[in-house]
N, C-alpha and C. Protein backbone atom coordinates (compact mmCIF):
# COMPACT_ATOMS: atom_id res chain seq x y z
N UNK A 1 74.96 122.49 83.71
CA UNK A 1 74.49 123.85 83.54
C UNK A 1 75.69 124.79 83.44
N UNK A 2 75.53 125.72 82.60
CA UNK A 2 76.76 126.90 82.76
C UNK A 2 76.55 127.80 82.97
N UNK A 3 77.72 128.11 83.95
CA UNK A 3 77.37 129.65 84.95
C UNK A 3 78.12 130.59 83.91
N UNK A 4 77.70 131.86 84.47
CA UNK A 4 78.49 133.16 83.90
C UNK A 4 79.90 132.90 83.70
N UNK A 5 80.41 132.43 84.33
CA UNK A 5 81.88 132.19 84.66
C UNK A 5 82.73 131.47 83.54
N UNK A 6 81.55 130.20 83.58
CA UNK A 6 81.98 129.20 82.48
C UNK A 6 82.01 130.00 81.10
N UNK A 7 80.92 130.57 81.08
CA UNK A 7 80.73 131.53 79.69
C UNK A 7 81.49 132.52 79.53
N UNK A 8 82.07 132.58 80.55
CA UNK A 8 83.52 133.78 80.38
C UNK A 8 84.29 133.53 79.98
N UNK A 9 84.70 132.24 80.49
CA UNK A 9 86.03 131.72 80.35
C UNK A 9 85.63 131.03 78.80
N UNK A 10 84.97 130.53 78.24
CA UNK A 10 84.58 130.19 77.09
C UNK A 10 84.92 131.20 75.93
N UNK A 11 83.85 132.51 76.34
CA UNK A 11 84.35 133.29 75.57
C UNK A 11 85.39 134.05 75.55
N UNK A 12 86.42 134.20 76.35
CA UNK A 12 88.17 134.52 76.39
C UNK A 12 88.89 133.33 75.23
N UNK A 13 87.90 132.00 75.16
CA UNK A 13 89.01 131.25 74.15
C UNK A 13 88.13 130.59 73.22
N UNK A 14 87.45 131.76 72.34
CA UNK A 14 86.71 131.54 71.02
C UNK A 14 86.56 130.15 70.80
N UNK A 15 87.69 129.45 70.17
CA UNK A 15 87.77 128.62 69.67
C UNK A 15 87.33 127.40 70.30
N UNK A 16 87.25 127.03 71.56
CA UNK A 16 86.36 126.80 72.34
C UNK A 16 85.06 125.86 71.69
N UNK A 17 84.53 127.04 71.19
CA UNK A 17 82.78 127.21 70.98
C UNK A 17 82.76 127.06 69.34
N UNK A 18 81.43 126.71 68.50
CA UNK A 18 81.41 126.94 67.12
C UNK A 18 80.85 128.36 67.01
N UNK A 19 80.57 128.67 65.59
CA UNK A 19 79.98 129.89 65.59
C UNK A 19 79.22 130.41 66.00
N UNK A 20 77.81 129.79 66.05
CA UNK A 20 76.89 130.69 66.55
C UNK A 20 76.94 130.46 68.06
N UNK A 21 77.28 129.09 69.07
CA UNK A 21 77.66 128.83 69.91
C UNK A 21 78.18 130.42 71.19
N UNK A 22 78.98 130.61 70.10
CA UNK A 22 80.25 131.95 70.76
C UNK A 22 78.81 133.68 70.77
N UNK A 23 78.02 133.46 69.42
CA UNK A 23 77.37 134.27 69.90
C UNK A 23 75.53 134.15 71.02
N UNK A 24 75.25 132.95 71.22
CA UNK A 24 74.30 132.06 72.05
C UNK A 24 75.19 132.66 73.49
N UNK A 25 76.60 132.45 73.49
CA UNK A 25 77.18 132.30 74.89
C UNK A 25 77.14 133.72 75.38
N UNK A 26 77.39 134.63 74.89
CA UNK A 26 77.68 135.84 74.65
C UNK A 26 76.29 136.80 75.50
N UNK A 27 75.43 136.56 74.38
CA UNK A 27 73.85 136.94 74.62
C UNK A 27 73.23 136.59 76.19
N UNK A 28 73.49 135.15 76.55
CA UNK A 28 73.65 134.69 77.93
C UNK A 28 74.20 135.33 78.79
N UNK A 29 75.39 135.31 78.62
CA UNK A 29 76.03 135.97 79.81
C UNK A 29 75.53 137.62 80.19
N UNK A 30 75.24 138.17 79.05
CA UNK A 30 74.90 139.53 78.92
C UNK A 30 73.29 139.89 79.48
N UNK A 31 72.70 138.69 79.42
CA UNK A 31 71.41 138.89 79.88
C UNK A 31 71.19 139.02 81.12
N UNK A 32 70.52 139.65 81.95
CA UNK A 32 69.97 139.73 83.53
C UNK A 32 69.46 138.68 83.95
N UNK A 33 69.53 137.91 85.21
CA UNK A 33 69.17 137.43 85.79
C UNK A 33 67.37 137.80 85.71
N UNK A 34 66.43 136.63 85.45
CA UNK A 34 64.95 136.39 85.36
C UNK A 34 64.42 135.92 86.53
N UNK A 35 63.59 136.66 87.22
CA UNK A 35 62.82 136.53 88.09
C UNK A 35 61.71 136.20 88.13
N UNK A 36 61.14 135.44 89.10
CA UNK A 36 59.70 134.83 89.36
C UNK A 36 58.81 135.85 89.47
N UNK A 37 57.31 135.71 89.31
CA UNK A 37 56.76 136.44 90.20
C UNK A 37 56.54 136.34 91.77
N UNK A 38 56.59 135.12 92.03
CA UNK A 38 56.98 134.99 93.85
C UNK A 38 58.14 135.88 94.44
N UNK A 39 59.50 135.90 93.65
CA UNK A 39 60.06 136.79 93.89
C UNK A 39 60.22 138.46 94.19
N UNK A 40 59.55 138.41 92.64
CA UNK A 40 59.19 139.88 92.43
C UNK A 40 58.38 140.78 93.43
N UNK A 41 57.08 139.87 93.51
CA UNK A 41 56.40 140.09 94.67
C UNK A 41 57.00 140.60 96.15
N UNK A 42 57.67 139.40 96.94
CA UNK A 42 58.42 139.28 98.14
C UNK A 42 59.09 140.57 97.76
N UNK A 43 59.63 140.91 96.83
CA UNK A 43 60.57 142.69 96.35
C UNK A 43 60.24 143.37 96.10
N UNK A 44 58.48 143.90 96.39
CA UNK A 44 58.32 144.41 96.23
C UNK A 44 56.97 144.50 97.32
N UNK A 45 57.42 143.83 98.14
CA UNK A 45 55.90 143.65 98.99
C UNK A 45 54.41 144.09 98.33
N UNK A 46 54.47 143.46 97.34
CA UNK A 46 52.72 142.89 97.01
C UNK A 46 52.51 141.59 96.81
N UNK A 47 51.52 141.58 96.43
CA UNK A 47 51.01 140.03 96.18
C UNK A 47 51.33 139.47 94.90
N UNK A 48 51.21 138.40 94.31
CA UNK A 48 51.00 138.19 93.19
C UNK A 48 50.22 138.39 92.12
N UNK A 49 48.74 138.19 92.78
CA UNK A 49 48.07 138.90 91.98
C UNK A 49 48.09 139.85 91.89
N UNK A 50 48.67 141.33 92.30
CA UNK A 50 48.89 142.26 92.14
C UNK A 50 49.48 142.64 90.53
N UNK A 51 50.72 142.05 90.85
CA UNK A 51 51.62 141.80 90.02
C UNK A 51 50.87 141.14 88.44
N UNK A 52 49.96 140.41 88.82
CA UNK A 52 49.01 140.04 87.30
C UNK A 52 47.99 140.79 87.14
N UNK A 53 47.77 141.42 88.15
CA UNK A 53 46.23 142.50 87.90
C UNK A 53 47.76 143.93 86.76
N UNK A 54 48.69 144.11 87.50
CA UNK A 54 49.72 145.29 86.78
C UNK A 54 49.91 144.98 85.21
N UNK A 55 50.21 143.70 85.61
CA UNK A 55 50.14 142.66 83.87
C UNK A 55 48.99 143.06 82.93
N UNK A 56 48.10 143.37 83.27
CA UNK A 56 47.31 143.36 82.67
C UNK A 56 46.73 144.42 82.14
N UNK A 57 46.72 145.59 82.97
CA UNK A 57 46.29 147.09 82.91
C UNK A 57 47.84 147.66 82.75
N UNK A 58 49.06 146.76 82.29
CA UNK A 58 50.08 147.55 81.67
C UNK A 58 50.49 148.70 83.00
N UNK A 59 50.25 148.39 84.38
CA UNK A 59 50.46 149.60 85.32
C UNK A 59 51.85 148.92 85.31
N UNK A 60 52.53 147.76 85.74
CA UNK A 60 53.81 147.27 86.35
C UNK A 60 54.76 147.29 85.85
N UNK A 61 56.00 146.62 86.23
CA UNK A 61 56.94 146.54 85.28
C UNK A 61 56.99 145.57 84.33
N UNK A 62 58.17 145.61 83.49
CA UNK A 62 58.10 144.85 82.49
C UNK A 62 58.30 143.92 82.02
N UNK A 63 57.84 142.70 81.68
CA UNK A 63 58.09 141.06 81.96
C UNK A 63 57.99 140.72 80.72
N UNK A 64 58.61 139.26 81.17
CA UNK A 64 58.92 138.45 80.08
C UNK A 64 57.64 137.26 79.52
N UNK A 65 57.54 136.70 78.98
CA UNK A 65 56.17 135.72 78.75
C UNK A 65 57.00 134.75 78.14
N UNK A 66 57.22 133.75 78.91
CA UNK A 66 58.20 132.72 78.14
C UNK A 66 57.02 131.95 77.25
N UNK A 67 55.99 131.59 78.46
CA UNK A 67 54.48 130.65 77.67
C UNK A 67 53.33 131.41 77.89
N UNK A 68 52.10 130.75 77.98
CA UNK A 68 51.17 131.69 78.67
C UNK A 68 51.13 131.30 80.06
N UNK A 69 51.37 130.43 80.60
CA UNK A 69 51.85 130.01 82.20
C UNK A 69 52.76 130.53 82.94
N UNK A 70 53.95 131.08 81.80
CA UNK A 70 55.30 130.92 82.56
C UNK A 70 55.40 132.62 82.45
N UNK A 71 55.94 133.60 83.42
CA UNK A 71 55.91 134.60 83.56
C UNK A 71 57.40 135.13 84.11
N UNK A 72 58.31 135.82 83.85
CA UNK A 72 59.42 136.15 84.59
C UNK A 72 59.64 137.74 83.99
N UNK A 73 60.25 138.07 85.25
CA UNK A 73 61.04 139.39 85.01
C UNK A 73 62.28 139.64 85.15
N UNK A 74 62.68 140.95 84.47
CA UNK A 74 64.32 141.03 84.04
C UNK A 74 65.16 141.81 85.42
N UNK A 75 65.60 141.40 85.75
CA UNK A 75 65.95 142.49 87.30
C UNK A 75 66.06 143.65 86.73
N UNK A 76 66.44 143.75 86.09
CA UNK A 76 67.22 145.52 85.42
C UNK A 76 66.16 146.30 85.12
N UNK A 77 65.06 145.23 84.05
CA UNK A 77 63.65 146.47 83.87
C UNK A 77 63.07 146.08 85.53
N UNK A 78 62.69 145.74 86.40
CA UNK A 78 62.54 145.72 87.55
C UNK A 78 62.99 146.96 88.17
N UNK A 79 64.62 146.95 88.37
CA UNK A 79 65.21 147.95 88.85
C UNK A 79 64.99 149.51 88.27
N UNK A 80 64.84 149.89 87.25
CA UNK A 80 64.22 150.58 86.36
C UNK A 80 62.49 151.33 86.76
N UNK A 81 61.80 149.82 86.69
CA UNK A 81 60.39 150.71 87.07
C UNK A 81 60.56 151.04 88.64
N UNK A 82 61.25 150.45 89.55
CA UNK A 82 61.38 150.50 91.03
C UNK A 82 61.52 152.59 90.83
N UNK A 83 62.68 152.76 90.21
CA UNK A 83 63.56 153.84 90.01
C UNK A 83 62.43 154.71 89.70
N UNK A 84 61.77 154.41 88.93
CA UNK A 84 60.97 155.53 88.19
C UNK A 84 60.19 156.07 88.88
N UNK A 85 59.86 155.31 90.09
CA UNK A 85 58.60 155.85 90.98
C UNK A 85 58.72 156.36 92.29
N UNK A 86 60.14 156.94 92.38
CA UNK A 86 61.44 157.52 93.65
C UNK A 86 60.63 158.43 93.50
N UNK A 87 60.30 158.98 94.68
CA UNK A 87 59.69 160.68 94.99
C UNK A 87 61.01 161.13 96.15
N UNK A 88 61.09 162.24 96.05
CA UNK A 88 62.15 162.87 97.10
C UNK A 88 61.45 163.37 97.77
N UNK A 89 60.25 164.42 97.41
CA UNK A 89 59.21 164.84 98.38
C UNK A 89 58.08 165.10 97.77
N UNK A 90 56.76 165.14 98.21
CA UNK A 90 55.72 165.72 97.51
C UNK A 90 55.20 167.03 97.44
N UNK A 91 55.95 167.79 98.09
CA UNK A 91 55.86 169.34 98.21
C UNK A 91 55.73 169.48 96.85
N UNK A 92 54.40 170.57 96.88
CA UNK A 92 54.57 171.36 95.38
C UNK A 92 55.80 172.63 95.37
């Protein structure tokens, strides 16, 4: 398996890699870490089904659909909808 690291050091020495290889490695490394919904959940203290009832009525954040089984989220849009729903106070 290759970590970020490997893909660093890969891409510091092009030549390394073939063409599209260098841009596959690239895209990887650049991508966020994908989360479960067990995870997501536990981070957000709800349930899972929560999290698929949000899926569904488009209330939650924003996920990935690798299959129709397989479900993950991006930490960053995670971190993002977390953000969006910061209140400082509810005073009108």
């Amino acid at each position: 398996m290759m970590t970020r690291k490997t893909m660093a050091n890969l891409l510091d020495h092009p030549r390394a890699l073939p063409g599209d290889a260098i841009e596959k490695a690239a895209l990887a490394a650049a991508m966020a870490p994908l989360l479960t919904p067990a995870q997501v959940a536990d981070m957000l203290t709800v349930s899972e089904r929560t999290l698929e009832r949000w899926r569904m009525t488009g209330e939650g954040p924003e996920y990935v659909a690798l299959s129709r089984k397989v479900v993950r989220y991006d930490a960053v849009a995670l971190a993002t909808f977390v953000e969006a729903r910061r209140r400082i106070n509810t005073a009108a």
